[in-house]
PDB file of N, CA and C in Angstrom:
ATOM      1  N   UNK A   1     191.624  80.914 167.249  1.00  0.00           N
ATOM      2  CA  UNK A   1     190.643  80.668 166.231  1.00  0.00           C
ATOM      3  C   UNK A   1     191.313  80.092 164.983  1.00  0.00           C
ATOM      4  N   UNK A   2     192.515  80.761 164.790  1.00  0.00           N
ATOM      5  CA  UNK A   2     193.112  80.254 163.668  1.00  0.00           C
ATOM      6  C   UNK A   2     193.582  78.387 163.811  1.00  0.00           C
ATOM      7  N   UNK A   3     193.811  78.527 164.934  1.00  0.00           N
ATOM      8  CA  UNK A   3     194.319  77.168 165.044  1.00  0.00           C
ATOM      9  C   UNK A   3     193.450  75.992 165.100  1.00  0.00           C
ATOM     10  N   UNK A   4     191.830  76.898 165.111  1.00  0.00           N
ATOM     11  CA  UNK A   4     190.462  75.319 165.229  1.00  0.00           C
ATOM     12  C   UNK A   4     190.586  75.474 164.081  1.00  0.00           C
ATOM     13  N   UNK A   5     191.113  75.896 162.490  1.00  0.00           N
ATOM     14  CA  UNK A   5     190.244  76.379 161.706  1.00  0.00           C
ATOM     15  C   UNK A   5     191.676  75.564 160.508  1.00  0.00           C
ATOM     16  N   UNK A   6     193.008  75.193 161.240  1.00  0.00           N
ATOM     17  CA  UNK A   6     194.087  74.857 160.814  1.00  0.00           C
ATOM     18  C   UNK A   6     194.587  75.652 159.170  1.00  0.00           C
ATOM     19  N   UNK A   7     194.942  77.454 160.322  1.00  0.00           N
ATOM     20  CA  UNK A   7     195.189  78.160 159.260  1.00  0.00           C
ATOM     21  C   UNK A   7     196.537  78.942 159.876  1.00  0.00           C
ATOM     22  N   UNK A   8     197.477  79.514 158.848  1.00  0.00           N
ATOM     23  CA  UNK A   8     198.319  79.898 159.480  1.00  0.00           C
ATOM     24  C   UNK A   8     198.797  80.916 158.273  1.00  0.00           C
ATOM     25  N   UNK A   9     199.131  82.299 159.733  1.00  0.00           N
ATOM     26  CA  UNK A   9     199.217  83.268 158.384  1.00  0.00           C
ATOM     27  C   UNK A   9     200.449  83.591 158.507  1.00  0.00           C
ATOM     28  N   UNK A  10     200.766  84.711 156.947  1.00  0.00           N
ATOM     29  CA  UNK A  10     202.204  85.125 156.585  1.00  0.00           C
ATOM     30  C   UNK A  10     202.665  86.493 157.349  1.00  0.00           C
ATOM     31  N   UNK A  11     201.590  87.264 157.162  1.00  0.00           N
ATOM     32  CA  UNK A  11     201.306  88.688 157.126  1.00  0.00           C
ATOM     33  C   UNK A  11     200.052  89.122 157.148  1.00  0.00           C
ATOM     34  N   UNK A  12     200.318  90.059 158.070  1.00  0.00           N
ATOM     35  CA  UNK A  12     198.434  90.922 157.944  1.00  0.00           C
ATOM     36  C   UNK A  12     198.612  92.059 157.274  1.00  0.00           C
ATOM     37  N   UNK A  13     197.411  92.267 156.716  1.00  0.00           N
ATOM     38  CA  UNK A  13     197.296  93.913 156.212  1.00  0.00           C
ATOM     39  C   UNK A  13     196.494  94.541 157.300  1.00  0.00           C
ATOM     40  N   UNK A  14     196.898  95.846 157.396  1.00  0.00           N
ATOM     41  CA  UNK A  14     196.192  96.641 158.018  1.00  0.00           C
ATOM     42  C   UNK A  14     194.958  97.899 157.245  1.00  0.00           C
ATOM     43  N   UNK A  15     193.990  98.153 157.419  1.00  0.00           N
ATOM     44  CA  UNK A  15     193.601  99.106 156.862  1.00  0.00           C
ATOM     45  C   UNK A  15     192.353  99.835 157.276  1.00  0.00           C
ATOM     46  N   UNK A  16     192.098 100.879 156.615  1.00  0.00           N
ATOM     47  CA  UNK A  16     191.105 102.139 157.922  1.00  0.00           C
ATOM     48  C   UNK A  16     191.959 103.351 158.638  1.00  0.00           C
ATOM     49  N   UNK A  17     191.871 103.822 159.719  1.00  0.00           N
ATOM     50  CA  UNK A  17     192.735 104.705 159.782  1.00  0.00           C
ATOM     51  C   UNK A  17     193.592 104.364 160.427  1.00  0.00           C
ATOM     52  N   UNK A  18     193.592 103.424 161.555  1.00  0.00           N
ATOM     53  CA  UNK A  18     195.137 103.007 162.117  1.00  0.00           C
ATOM     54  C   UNK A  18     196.233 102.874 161.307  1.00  0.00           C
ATOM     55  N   UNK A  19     196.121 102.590 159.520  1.00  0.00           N
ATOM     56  CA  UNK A  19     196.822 102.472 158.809  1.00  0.00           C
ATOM     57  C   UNK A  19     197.940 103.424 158.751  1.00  0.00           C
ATOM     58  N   UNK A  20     196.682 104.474 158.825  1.00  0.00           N
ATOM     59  CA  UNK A  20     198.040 105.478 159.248  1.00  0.00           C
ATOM     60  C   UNK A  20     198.731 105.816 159.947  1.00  0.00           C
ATOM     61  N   UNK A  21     199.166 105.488 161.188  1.00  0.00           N
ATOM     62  CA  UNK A  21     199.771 105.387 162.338  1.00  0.00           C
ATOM     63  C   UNK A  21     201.134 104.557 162.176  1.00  0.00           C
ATOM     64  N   UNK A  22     202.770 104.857 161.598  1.00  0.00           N
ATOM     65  CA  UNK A  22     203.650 104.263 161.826  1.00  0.00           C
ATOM     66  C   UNK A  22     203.503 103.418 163.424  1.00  0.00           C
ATOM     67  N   UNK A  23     203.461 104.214 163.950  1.00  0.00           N
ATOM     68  CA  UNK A  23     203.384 103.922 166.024  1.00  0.00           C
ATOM     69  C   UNK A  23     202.442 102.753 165.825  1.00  0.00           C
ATOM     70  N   UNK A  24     201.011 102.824 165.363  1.00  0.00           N
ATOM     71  CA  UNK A  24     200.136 101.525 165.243  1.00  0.00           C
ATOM     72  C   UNK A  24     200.472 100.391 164.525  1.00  0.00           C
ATOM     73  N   UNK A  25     201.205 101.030 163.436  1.00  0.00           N
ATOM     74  CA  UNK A  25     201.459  99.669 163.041  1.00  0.00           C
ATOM     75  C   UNK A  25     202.453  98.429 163.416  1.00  0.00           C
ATOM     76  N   UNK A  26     203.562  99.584 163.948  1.00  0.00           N
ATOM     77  CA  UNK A  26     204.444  98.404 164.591  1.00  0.00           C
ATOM     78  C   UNK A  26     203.955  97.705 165.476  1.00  0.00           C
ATOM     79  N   UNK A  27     202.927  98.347 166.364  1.00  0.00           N
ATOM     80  CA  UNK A  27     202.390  98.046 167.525  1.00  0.00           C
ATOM     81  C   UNK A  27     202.048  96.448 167.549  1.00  0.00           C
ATOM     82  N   UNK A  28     200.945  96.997 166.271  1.00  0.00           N
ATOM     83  CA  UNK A  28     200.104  95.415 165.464  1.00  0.00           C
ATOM     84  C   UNK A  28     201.570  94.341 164.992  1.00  0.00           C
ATOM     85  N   UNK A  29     202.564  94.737 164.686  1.00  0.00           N
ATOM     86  CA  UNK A  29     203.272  93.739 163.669  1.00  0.00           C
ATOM     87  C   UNK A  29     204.257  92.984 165.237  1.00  0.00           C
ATOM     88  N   UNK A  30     204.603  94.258 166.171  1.00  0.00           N
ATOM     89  CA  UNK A  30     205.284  93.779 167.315  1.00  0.00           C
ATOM     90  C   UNK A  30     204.171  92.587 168.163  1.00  0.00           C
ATOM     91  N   UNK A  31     202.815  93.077 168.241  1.00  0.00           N
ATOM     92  CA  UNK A  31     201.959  92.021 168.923  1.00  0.00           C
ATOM     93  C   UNK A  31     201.591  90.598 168.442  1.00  0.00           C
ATOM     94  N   UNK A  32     201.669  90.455 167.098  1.00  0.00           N
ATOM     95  CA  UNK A  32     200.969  89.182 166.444  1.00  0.00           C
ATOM     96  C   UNK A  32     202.522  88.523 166.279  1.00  0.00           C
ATOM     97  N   UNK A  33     203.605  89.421 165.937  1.00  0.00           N
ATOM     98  CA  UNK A  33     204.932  88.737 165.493  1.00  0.00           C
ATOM     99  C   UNK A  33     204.972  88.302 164.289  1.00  0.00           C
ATOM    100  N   UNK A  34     203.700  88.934 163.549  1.00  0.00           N
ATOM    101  CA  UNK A  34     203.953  89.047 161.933  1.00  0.00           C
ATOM    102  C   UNK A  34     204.349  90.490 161.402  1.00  0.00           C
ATOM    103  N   UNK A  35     204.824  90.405 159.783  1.00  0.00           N
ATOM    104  CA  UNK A  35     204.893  91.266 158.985  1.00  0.00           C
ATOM    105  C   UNK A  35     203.333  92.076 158.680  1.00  0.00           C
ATOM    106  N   UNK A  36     203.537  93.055 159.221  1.00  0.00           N
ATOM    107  CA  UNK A  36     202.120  94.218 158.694  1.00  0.00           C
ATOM    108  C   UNK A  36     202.345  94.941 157.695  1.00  0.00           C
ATOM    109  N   UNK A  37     201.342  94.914 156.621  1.00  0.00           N
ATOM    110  CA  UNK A  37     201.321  95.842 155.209  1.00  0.00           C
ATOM    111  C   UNK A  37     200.818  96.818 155.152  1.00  0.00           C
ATOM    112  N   UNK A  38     201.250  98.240 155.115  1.00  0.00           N
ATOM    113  CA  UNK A  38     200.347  99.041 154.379  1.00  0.00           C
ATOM    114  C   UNK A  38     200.083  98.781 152.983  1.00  0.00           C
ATOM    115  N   UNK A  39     198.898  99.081 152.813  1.00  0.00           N
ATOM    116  CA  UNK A  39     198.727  99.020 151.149  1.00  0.00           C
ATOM    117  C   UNK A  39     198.338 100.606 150.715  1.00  0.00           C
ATOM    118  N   UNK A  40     198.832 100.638 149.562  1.00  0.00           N
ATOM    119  CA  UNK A  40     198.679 101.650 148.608  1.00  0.00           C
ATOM    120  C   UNK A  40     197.439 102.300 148.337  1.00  0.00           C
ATOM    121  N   UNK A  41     196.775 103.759 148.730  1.00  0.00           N
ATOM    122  CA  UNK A  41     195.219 103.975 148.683  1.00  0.00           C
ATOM    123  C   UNK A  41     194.817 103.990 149.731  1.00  0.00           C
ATOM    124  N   UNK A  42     193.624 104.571 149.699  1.00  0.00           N
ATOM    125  CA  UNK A  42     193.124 104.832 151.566  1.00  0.00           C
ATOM    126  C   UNK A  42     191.297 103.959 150.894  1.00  0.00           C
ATOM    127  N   UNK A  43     191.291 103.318 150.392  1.00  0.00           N
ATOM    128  CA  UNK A  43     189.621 102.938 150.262  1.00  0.00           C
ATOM    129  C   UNK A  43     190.115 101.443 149.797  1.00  0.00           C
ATOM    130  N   UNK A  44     190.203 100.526 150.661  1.00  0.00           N
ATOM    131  CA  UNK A  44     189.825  99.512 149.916  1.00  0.00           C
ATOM    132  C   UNK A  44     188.602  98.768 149.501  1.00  0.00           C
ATOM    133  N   UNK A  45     187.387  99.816 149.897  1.00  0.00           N
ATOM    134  CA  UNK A  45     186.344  99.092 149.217  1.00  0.00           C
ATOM    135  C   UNK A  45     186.216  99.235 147.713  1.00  0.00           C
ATOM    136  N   UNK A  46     186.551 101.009 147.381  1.00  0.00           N
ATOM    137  CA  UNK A  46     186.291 101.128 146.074  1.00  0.00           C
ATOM    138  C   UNK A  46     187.629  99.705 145.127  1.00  0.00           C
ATOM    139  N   UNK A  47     188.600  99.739 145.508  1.00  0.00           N
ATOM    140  CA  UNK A  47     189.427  98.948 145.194  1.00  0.00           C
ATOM    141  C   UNK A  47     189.083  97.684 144.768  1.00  0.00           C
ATOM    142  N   UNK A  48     188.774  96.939 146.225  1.00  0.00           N
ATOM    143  CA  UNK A  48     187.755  95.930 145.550  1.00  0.00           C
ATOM    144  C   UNK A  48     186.802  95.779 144.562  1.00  0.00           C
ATOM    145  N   UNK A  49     185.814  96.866 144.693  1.00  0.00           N
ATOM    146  CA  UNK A  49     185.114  96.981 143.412  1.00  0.00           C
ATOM    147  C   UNK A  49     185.662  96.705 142.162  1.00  0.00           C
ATOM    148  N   UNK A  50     186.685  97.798 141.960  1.00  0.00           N
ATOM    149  CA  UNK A  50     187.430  97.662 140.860  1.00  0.00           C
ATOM    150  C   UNK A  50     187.943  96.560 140.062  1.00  0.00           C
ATOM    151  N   UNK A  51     188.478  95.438 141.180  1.00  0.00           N
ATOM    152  CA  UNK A  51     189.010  94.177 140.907  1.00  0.00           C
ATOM    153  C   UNK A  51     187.551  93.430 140.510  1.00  0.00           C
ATOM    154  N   UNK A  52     186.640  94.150 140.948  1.00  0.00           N
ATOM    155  CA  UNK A  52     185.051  92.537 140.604  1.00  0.00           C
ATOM    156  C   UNK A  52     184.937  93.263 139.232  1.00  0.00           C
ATOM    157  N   UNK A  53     185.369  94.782 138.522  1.00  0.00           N
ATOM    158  CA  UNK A  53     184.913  94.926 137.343  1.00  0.00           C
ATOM    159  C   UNK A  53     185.495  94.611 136.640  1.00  0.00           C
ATOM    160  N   UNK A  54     186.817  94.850 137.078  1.00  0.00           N
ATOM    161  CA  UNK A  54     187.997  93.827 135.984  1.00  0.00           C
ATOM    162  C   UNK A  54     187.899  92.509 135.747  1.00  0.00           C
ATOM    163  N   UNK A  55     187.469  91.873 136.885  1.00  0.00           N
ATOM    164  CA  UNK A  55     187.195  90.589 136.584  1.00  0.00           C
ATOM    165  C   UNK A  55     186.149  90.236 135.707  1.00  0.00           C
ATOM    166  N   UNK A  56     185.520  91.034 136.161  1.00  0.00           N
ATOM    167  CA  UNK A  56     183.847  90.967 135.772  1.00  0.00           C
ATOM    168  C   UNK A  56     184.029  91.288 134.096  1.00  0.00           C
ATOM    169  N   UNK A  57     184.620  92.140 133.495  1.00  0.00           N
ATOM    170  CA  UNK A  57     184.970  92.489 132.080  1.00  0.00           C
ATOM    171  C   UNK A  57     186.007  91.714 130.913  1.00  0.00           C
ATOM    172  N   UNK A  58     186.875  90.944 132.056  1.00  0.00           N
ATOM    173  CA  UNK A  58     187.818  90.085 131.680  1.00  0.00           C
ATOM    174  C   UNK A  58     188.943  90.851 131.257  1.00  0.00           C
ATOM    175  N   UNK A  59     189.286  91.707 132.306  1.00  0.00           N
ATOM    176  CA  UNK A  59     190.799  92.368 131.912  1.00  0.00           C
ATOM    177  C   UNK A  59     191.739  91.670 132.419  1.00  0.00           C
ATOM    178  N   UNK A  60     191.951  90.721 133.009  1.00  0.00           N
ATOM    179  CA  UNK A  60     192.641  89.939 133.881  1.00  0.00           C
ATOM    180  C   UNK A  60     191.769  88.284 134.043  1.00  0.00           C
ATOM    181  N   UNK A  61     192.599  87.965 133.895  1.00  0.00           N
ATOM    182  CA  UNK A  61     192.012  86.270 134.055  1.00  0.00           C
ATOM    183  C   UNK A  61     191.279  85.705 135.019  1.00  0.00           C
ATOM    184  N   UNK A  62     191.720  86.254 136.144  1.00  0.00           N
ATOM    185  CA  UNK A  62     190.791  85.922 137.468  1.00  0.00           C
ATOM    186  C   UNK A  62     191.362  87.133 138.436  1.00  0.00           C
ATOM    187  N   UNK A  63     191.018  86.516 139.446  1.00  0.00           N
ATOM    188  CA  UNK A  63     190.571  87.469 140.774  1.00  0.00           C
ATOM    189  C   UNK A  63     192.268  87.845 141.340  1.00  0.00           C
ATOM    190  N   UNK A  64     192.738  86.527 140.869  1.00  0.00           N
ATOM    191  CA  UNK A  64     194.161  86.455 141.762  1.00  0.00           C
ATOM    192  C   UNK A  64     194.546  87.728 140.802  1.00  0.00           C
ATOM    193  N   UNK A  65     195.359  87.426 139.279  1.00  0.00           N
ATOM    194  CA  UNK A  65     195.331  88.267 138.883  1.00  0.00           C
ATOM    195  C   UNK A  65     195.689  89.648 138.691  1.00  0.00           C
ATOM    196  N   UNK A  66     194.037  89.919 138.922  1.00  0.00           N
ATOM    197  CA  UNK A  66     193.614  91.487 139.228  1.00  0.00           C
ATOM    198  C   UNK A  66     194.324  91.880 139.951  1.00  0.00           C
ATOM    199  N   UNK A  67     194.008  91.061 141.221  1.00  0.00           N
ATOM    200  CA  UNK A  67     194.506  91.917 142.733  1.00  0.00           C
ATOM    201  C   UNK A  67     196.198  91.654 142.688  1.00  0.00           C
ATOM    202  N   UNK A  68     196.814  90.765 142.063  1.00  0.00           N
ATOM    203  CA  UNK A  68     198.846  91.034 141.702  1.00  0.00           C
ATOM    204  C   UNK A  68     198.735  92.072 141.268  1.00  0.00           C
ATOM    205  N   UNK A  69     198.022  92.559 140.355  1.00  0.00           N
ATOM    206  CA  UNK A  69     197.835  93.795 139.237  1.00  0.00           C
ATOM    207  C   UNK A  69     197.565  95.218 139.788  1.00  0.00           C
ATOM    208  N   UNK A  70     196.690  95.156 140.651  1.00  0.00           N
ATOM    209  CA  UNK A  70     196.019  96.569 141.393  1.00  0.00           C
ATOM    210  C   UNK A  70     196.390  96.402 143.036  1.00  0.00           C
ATOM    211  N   UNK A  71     196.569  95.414 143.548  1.00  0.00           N
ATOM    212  CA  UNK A  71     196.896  95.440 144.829  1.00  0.00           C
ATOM    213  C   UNK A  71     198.464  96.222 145.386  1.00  0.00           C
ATOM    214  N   UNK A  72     198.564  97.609 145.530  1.00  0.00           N
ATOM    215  CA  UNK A  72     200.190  97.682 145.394  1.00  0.00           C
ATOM    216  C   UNK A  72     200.525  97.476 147.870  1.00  0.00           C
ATOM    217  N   UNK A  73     201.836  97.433 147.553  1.00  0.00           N
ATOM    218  CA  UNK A  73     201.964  97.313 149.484  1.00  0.00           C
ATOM    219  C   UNK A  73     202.958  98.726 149.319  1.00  0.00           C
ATOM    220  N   UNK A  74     202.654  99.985 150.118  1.00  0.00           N
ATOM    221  CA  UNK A  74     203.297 100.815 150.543  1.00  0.00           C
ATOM    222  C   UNK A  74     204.248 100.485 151.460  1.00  0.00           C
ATOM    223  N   UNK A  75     204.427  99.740 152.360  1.00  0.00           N
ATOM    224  CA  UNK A  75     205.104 100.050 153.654  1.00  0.00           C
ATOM    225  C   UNK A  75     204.987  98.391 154.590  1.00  0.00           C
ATOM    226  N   UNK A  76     205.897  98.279 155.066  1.00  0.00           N
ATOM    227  CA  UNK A  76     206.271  96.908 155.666  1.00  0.00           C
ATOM    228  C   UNK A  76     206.918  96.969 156.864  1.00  0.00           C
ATOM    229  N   UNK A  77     206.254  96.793 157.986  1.00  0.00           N
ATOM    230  CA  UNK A  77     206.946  96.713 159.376  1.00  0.00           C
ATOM    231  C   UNK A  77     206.798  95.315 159.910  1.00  0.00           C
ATOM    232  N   UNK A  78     207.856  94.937 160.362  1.00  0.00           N
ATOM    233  CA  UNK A  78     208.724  94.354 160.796  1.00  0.00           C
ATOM    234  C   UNK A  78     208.777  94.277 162.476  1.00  0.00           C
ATOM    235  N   UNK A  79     208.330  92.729 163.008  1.00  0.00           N
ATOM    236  CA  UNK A  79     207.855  92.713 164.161  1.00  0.00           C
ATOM    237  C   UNK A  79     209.317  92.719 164.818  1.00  0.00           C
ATOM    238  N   UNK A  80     209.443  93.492 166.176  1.00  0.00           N
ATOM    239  CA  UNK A  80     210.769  93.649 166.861  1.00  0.00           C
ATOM    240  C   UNK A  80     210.466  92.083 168.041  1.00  0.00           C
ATOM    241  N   UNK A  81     211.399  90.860 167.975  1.00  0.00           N
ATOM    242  CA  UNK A  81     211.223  89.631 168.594  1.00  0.00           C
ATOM    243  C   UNK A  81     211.033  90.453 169.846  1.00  0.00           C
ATOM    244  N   UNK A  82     211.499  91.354 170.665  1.00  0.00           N
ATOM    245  CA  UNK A  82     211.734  91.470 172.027  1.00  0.00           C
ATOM    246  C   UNK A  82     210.105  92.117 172.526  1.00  0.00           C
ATOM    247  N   UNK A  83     209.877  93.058 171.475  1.00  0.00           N
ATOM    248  CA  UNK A  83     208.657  93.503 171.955  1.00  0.00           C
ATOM    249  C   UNK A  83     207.366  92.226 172.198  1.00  0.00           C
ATOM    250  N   UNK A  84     207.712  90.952 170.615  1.00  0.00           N
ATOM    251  CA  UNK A  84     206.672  90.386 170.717  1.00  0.00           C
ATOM    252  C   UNK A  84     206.651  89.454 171.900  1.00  0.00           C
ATOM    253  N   UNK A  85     207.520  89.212 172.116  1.00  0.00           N
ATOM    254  CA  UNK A  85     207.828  88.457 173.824  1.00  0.00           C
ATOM    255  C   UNK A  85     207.363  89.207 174.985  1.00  0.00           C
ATOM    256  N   UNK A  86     207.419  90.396 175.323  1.00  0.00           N
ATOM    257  CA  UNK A  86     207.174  91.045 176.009  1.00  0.00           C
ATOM    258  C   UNK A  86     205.344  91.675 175.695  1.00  0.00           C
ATOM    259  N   UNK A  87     204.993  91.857 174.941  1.00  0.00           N
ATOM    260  CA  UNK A  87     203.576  91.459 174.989  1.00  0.00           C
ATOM    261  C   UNK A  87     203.096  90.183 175.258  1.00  0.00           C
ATOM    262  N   UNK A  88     203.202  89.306 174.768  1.00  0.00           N
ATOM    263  CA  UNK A  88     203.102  87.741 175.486  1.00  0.00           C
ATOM    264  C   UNK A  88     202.721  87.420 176.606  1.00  0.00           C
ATOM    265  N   UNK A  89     203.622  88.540 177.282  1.00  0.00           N
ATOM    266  CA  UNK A  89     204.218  88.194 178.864  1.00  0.00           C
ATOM    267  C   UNK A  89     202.658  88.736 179.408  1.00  0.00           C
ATOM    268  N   UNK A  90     202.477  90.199 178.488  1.00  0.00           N
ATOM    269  CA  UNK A  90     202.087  91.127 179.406  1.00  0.00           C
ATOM    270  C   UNK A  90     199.862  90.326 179.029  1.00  0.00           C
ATOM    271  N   UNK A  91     199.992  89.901 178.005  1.00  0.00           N
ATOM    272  CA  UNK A  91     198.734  89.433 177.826  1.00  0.00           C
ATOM    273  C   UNK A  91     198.747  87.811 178.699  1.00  0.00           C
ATOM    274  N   UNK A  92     199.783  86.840 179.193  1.00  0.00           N
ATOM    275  CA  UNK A  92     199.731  86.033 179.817  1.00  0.00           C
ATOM    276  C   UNK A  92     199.456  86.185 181.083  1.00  0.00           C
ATOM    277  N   UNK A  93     199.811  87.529 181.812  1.00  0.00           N
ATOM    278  CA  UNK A  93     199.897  87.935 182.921  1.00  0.00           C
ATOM    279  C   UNK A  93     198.880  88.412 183.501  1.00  0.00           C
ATOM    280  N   UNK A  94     198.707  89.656 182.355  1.00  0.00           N
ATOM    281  CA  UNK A  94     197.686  90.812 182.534  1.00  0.00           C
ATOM    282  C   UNK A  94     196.382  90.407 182.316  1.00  0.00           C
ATOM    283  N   UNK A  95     196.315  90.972 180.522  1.00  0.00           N
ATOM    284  CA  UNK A  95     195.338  90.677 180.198  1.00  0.00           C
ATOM    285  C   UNK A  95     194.360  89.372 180.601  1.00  0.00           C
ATOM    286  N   UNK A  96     194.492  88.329 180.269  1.00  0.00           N
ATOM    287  CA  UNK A  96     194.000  87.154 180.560  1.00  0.00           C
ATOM    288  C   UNK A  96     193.801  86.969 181.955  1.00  0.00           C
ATOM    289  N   UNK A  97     193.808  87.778 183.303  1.00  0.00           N
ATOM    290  CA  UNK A  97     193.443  87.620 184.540  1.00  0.00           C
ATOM    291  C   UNK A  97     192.941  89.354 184.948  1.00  0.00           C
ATOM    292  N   UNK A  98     192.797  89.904 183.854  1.00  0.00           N
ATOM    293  CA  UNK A  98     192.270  91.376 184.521  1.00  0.00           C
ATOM    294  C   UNK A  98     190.572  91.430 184.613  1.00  0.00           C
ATOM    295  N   UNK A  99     189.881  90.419 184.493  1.00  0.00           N
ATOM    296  CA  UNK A  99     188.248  90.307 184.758  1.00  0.00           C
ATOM    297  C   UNK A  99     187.829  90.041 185.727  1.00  0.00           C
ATOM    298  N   UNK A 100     189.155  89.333 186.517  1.00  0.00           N
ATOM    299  CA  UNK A 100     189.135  88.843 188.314  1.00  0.00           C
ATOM    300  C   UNK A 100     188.943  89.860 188.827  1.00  0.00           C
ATOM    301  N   UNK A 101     189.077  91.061 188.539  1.00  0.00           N
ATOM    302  CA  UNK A 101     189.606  92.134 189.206  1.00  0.00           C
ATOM    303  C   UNK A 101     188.768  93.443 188.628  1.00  0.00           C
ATOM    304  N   UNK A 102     188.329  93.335 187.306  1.00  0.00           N
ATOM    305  CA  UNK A 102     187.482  94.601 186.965  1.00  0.00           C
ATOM    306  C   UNK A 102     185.671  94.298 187.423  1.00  0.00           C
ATOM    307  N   UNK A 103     185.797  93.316 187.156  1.00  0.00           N
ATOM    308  CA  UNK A 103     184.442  92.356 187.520  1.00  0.00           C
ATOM    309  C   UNK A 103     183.604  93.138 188.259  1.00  0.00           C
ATOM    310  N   UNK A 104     184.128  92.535 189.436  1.00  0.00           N
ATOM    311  CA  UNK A 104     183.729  93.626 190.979  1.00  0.00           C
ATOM    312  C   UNK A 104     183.617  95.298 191.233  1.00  0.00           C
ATOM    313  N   UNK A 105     184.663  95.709 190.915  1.00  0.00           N
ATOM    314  CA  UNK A 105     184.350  96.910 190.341  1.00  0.00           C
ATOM    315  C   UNK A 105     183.091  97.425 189.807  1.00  0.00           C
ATOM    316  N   UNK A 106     183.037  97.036 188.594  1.00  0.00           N
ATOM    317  CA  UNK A 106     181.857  97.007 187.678  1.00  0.00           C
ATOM    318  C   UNK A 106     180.501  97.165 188.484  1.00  0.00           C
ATOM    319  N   UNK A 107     180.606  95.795 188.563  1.00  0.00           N
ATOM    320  CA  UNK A 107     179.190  95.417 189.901  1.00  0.00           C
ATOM    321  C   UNK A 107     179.344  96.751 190.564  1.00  0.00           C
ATOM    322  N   UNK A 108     180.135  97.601 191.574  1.00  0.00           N
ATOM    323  CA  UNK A 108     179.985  98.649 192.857  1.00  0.00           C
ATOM    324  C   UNK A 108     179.375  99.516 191.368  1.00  0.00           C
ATOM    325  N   UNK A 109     179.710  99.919 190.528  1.00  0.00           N
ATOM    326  CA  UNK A 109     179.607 100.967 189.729  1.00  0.00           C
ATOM    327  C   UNK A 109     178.487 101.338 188.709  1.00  0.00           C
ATOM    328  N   UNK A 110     177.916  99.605 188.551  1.00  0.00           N
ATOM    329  CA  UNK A 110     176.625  99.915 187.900  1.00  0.00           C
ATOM    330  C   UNK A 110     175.701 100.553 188.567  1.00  0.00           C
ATOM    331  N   UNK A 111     175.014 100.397 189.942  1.00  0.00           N
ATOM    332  CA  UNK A 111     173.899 101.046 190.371  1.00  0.00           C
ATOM    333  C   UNK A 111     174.197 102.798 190.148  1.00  0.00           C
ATOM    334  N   UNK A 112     175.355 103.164 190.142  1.00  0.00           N
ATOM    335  CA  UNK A 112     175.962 104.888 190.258  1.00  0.00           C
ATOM    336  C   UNK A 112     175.005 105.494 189.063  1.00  0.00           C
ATOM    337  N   UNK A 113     175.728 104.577 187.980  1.00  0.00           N
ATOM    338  CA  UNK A 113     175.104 105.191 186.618  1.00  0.00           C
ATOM    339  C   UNK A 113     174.112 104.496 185.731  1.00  0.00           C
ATOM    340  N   UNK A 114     173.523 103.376 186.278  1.00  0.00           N
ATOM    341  CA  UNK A 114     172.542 103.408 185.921  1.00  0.00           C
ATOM    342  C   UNK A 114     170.903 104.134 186.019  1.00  0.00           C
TER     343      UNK A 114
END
């Protein structure tokens, strides 16, 4: 998607509760082969808010700003090359041909529980 859209990213943030998961996050930073952020705070909605009132009041010049200002990053993992290769493999392999195969299944299994 990123690539119809000719966008290319640095780093993802993560946030919600997987955030909290050291184990998840590498997971995410080992799969994409980017840098994953925790950020500072467990709500980034109220957060956001915050930044539209600051803006909104003119404590900060704009949006960018604000969020240099209030946006802090707790924690930074660091994608391991071997893992992200090895997911690759396993979504070139796996994933992307496991519908050949659950498909049918499915079909025997709907009449059971429906």
């Amino acid at each position: 998607m990123l690539e119809e859209i000719d966008v290319r990213l640095n780093d993802l943030v993560v946030i919600g509760g997987g955030f909290k998961s050291d184990v998840i996050m590498q997971i995410i930073a080992d799969l994409f082969g980017l840098p994953v952020l925790r950020r500072e705070g467990s709500s980034s909605a109220c957060l956001g808010a915050a930044i539209c009132v600051c803006q909104h009041l003119s404590i900060y010049k704009d949006f960018y700003e604000a969020t240099s200002k209030m946006v802090k990053t707790q924690q930074m993992f660091i994608p391991n090359p071997k893992n992200h290769v090895l997911y690759n493999k396993i979504n070139d392999t796996v994933v992307k041909n496991v519908r050949a195969h659950t498909d049918e299944i499915l079909k025997l299994t709907y009449p059971i529980f429906n």
